[in-house]
Protein backbone atom coordinates (compact mmCIF):
# COMPACT_ATOMS: atom_id res chain seq x y z
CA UNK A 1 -29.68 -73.37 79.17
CA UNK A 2 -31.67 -76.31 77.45
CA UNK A 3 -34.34 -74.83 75.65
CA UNK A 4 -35.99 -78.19 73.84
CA UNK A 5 -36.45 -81.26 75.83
CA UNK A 6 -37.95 -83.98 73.52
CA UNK A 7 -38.03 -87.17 75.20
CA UNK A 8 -39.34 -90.43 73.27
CA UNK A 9 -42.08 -88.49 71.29
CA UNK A 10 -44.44 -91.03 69.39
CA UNK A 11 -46.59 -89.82 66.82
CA UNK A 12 -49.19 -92.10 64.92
CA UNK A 13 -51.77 -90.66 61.99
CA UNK A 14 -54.89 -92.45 61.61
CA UNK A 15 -55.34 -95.64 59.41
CA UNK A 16 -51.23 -95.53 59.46
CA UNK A 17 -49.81 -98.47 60.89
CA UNK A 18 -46.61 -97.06 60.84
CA UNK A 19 -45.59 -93.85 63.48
CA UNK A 20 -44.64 -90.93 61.93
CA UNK A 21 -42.38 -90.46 64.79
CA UNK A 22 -41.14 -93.30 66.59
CA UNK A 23 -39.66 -92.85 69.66
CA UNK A 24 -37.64 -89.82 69.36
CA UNK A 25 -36.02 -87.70 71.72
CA UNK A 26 -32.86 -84.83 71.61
CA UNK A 27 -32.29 -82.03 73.45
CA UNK A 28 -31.65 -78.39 71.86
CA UNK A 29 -29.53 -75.84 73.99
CA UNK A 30 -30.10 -71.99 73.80
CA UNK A 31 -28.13 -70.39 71.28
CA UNK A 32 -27.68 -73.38 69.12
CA UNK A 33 -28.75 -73.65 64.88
CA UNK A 34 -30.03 -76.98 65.01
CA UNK A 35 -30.80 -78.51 61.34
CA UNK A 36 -32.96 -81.84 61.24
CA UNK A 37 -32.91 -83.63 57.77
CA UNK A 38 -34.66 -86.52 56.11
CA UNK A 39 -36.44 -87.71 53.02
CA UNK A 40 -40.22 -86.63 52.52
CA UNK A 41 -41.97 -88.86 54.92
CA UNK A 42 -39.52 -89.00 57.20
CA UNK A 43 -41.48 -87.30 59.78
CA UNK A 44 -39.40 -83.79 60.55
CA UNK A 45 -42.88 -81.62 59.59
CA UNK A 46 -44.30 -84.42 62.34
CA UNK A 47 -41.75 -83.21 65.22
CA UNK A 48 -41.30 -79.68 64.77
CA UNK A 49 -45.91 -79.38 64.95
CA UNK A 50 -45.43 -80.86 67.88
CA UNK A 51 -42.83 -79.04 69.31
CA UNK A 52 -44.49 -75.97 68.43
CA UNK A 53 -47.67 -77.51 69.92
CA UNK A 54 -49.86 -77.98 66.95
CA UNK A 55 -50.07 -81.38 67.15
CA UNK A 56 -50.32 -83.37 70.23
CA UNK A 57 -48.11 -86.22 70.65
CA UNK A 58 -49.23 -89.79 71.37
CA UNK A 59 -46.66 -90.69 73.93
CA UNK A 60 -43.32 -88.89 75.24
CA UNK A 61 -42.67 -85.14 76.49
CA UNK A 62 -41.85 -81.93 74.76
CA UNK A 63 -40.84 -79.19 77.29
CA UNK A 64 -39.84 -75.68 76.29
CA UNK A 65 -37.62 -74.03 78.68
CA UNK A 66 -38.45 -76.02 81.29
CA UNK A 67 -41.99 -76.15 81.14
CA UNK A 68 -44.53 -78.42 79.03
CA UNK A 69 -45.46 -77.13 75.16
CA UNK A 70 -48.96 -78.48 75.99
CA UNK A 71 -49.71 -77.37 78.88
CA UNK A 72 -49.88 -72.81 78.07
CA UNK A 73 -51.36 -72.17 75.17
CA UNK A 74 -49.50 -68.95 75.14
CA UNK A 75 -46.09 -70.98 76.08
CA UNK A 76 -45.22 -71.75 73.24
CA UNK A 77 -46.49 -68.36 70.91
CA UNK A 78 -44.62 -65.82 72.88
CA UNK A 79 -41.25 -67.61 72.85
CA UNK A 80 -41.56 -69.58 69.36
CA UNK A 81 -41.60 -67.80 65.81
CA UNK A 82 -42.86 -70.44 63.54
CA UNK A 83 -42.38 -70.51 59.96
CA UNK A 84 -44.56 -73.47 58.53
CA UNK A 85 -44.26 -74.63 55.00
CA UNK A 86 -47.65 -72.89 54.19
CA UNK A 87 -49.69 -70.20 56.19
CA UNK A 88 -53.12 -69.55 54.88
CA UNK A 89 -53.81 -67.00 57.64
CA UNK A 90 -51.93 -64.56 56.15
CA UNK A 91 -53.69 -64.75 52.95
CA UNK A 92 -56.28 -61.73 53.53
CA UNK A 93 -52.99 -59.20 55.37
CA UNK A 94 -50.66 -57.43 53.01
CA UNK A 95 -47.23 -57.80 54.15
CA UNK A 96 -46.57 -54.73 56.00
CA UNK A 97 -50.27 -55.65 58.07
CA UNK A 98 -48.81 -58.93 58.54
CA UNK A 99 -45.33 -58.19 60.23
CA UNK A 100 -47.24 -55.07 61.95
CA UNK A 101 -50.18 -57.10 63.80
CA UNK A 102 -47.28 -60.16 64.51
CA UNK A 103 -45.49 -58.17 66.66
CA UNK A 104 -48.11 -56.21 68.14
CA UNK A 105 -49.59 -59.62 69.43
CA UNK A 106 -45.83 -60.53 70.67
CA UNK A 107 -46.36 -57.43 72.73
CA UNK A 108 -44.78 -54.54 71.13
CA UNK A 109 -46.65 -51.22 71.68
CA UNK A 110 -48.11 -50.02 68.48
CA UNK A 111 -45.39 -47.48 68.00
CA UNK A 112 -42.61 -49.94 68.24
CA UNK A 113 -44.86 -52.59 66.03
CA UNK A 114 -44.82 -50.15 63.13
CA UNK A 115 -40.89 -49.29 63.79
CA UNK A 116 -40.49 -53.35 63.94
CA UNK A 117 -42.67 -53.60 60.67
CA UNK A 118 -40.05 -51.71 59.04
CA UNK A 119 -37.13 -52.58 60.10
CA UNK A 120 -38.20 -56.19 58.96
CA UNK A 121 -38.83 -54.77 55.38
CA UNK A 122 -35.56 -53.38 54.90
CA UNK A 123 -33.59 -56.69 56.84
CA UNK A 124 -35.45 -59.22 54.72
CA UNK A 125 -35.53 -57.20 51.62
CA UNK A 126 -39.02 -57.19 50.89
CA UNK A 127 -40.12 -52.96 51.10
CA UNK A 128 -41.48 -53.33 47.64
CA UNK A 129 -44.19 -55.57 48.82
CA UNK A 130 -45.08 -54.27 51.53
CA UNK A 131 -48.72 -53.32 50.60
CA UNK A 132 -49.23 -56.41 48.34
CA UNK A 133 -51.35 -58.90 49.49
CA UNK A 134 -49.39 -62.15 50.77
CA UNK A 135 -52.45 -63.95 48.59
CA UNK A 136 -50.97 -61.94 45.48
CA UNK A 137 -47.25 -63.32 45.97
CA UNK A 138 -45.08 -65.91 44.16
CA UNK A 139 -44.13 -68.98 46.22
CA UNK A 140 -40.68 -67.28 46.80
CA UNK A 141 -41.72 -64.04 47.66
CA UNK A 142 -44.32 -65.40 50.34
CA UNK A 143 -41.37 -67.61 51.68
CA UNK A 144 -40.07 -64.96 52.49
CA UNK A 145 -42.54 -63.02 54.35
CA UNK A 146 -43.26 -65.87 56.52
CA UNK A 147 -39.59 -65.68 57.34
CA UNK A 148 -40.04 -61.82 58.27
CA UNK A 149 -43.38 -63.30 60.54
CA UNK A 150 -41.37 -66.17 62.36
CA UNK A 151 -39.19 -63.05 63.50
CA UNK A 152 -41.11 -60.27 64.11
CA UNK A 153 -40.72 -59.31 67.76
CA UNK A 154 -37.70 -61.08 68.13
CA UNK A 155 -39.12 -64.76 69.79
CA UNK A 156 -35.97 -66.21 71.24
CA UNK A 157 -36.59 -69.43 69.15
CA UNK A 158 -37.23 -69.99 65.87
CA UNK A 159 -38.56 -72.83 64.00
CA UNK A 160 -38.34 -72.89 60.45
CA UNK A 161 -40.10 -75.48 57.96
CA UNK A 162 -37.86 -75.70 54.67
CA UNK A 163 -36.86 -71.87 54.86
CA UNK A 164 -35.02 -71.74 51.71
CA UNK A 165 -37.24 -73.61 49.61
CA UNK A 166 -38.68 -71.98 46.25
CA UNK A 167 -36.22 -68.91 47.28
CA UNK A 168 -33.43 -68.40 44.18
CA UNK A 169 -29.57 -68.44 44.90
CA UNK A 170 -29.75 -65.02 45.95
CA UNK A 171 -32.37 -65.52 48.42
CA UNK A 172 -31.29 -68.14 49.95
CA UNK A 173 -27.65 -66.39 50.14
CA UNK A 174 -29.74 -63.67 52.01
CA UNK A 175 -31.79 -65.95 54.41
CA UNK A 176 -28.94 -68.00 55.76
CA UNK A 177 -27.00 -64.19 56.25
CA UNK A 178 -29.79 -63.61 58.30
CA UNK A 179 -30.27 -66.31 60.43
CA UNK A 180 -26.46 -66.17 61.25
CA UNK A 181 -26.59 -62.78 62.35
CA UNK A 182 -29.48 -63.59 64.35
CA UNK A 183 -27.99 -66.28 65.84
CA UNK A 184 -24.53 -64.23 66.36
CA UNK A 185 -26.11 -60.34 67.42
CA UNK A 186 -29.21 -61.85 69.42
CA UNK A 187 -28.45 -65.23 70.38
CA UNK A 188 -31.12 -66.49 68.84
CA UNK A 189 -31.66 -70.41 68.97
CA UNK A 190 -32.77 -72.12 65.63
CA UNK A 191 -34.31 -75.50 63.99
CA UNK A 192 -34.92 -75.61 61.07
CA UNK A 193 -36.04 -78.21 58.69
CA UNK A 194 -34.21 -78.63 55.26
CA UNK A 195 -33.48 -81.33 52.78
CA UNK A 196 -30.52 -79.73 51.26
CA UNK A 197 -27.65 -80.78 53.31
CA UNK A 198 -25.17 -78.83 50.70
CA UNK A 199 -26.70 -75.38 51.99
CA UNK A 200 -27.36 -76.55 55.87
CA UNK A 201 -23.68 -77.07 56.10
CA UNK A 202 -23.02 -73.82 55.75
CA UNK A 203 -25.07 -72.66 59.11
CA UNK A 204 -25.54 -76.00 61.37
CA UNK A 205 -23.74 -76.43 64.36
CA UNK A 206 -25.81 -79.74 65.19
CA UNK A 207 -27.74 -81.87 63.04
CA UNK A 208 -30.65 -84.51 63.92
CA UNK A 209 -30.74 -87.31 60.98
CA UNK A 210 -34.81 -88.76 60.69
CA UNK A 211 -35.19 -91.90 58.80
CA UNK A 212 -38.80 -93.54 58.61
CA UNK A 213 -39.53 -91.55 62.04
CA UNK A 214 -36.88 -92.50 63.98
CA UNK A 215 -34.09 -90.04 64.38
CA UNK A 216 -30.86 -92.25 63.29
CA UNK A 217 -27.97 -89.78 64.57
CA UNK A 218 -27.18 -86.69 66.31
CA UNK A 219 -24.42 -84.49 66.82
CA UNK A 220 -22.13 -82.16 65.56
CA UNK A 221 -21.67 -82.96 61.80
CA UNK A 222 -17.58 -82.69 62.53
CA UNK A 223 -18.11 -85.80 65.06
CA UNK A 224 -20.84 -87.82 62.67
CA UNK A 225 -18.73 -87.65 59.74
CA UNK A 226 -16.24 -89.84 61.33
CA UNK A 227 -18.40 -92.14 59.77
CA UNK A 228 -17.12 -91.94 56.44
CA UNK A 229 -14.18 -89.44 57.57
CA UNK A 230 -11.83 -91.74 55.01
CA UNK A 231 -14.54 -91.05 51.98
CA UNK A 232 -13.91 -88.46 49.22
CA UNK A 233 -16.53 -87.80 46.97
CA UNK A 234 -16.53 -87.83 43.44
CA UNK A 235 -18.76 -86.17 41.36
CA UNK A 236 -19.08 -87.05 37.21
CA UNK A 237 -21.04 -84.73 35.02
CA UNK A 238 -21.93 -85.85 31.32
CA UNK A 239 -24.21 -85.57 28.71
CA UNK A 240 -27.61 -87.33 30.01
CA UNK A 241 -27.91 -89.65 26.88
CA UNK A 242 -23.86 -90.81 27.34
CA UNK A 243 -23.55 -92.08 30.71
CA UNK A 244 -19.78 -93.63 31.46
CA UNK A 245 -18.62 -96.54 32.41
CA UNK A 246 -17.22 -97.18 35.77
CA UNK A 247 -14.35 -99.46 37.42
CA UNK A 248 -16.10 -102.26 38.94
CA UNK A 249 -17.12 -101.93 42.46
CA UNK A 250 -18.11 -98.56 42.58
CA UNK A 251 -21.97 -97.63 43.48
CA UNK A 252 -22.92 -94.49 42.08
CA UNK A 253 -25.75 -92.29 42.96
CA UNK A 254 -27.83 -90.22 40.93
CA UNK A 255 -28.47 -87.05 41.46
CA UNK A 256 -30.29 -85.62 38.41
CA UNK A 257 -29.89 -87.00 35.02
CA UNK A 258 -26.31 -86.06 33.86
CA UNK A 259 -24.88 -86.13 37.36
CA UNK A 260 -23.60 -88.80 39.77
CA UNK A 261 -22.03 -89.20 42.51
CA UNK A 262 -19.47 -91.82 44.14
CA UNK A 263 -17.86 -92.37 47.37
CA UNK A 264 -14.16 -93.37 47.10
CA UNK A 265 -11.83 -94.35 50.11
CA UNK A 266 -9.19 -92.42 49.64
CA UNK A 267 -6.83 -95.22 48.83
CA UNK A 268 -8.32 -95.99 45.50
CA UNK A 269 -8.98 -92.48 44.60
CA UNK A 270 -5.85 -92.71 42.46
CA UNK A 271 -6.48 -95.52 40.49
CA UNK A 272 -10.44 -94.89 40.01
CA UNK A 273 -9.58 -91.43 38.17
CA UNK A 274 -6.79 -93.35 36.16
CA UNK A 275 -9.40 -95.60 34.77
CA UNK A 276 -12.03 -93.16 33.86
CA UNK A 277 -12.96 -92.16 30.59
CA UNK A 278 -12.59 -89.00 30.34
CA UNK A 279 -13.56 -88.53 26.79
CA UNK A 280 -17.35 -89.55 28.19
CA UNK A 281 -17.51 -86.64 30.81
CA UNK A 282 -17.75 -82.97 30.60
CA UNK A 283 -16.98 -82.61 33.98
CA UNK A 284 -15.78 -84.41 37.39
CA UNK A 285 -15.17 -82.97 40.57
CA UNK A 286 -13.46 -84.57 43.76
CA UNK A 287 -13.49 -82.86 47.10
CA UNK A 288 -13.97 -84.55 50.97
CA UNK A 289 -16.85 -85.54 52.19
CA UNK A 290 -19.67 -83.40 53.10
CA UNK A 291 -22.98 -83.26 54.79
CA UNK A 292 -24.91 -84.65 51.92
CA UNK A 293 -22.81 -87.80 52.33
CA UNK A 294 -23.18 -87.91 55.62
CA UNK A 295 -27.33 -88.36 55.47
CA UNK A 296 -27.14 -90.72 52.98
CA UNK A 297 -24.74 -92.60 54.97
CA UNK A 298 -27.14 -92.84 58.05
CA UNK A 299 -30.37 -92.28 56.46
CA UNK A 300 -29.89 -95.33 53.96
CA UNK A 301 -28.26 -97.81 56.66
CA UNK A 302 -30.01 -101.28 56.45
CA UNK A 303 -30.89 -101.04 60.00
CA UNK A 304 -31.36 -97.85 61.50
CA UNK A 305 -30.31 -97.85 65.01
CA UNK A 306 -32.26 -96.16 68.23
CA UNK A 307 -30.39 -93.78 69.07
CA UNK A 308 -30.84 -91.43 72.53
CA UNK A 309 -31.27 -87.54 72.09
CA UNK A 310 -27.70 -85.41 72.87
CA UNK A 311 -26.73 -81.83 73.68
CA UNK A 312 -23.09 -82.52 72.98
């Protein structure tokens, strides 16, 4: 069943002469984790406001299940838990009041509202807090409870806005356990917004690519990395104030200070390592490509193609 229809979706701010979202459209089938990545400014906070019908679009169609976002203001509410990247609402509800009066609005019976209140304490491992007030949390910790919100009730959607972000390794570990046995016990269908392709490879099943608002590629992440399916990547760590020299020809990338990274076909992988230094390292690490490659394959091509949405 096709649960997003997004067709050619133009978004313009005022005094910007450039759209935030420029003719985009995909579709998103039930049960599907659908990750959407870009650089800050790309426009993903742009498309998923509008799909959740915060923001009205300039041009184009967003239907949900069939029927327009825009058109029910309860449409979109009672199928949709929505995790933005800040919620001031919450700031006057401790956490159990906030999870509690969530679902009650989704349409749980008081009873079964408290019951749900709990049982999203103990799944998102947040009982401690539970009569803190969210305005009293650390960045992580109120991460976290908008997580437990977007869920409360079980919506059969979920849109999340950078879900890991500010969470430690831990955390995160937890959340994407959590959304997978969502998706796997419940069916649950979720977008989510993310910059880390590393960690969304671990959960996607289809990924949307947005460069300068226009979404640049689509599809399973197996079938899009065809694209540089002959790459391995190399990664050199080393002392920030000793960077090495490389074999001519290569373009490295830097990550964080200490820490590049270089594509290699995989024909000249052996010849590249023999001509390192290795003396000038403390560390190098070669592996196939992944995700992360992937974006900055299509997200940094000269011309960025338009590209129709796809189910696959």
């Amino acid at each position: 069943m096709l649960v997003y229809d997004v067709q050619d979706v133009v978004k313009t701010y005022p005094g910007q002469a450039r759209p935030a979202n420029d003719h985009v459209s995909l579709q998103i089938q039930e049960g599907e984790i659908f990750g959407l990545l870009g650089d800050n400014g790309a426009g993903k906070t742009t498309l998923v406001r509008q799909m959740v019908n915060l923001l009205r679009s300039d041009a184009g169609s967003i239907t949900l299940y069939g029927r327009p976002v825009a058109h029910d203001p309860l449409h979109v509410p009672l199928l949709v838990g929505y995790m933005p990247q800040e919620s001031h609402a919450l700031n006057n509800l401790s956490v159990g009041e906030a999870l509690f009066f969530t679902a009650h609005l989704r349409g749980l019976s008081r009873a079964d509202a408290r019951r749900e209140r709990d049982a999203l304490l103990e799944l998102w491992q947040i009982g401690d807090l539970r009569d803190k007030y969210s305005s009293r949390l650390s960045g992580g910790q109120r991460r976290l409870l908008r997580l437990a919100v977007a869920t409360a009730g079980s919506p059969p959607v979920l849109v999340l806005d950078e879900p890991t972000n500010d969470l430690d390794p831990q955390r995160r570990k937890l959340v994407w356990d959590v959304l997978r046995h969502l998706n796997g016990e419940r069916g649950t269908t979720i977008i989510f917004i993310t910059h880390d392709a590393i960690e969304a490879e671990k959960v996607i099943q289809r990924v949307g690519i947005l460069r300068d608002g226009r979404l640049v590629a689509v599809g399973r992440p197996s079938d899009l990395k065809q694209a540089v399916d002959r790459k391995l990547r190399l990664e050199l760590i080393f002392p920030p104030d000793s960077s090495p020299d490389l074999p001519p020809g290569l373009v490295r990338r830097e990550v964080q200070p200490g820490r590049w990274v270089v594509l290699l076909d995989w024909s000249d992988a052996t010849t590249v390592l023999g001509q390192l230094n290795l003396a000038h390292l403390d560390d190098f690490r070669l592996y196939s490509a992944t995700l992360e490659d992937l974006y900055l394959h299509y997200a940094t091509l000269a011309e960025a193609p338009r590209i129709s949405g796809s189910s696959l």
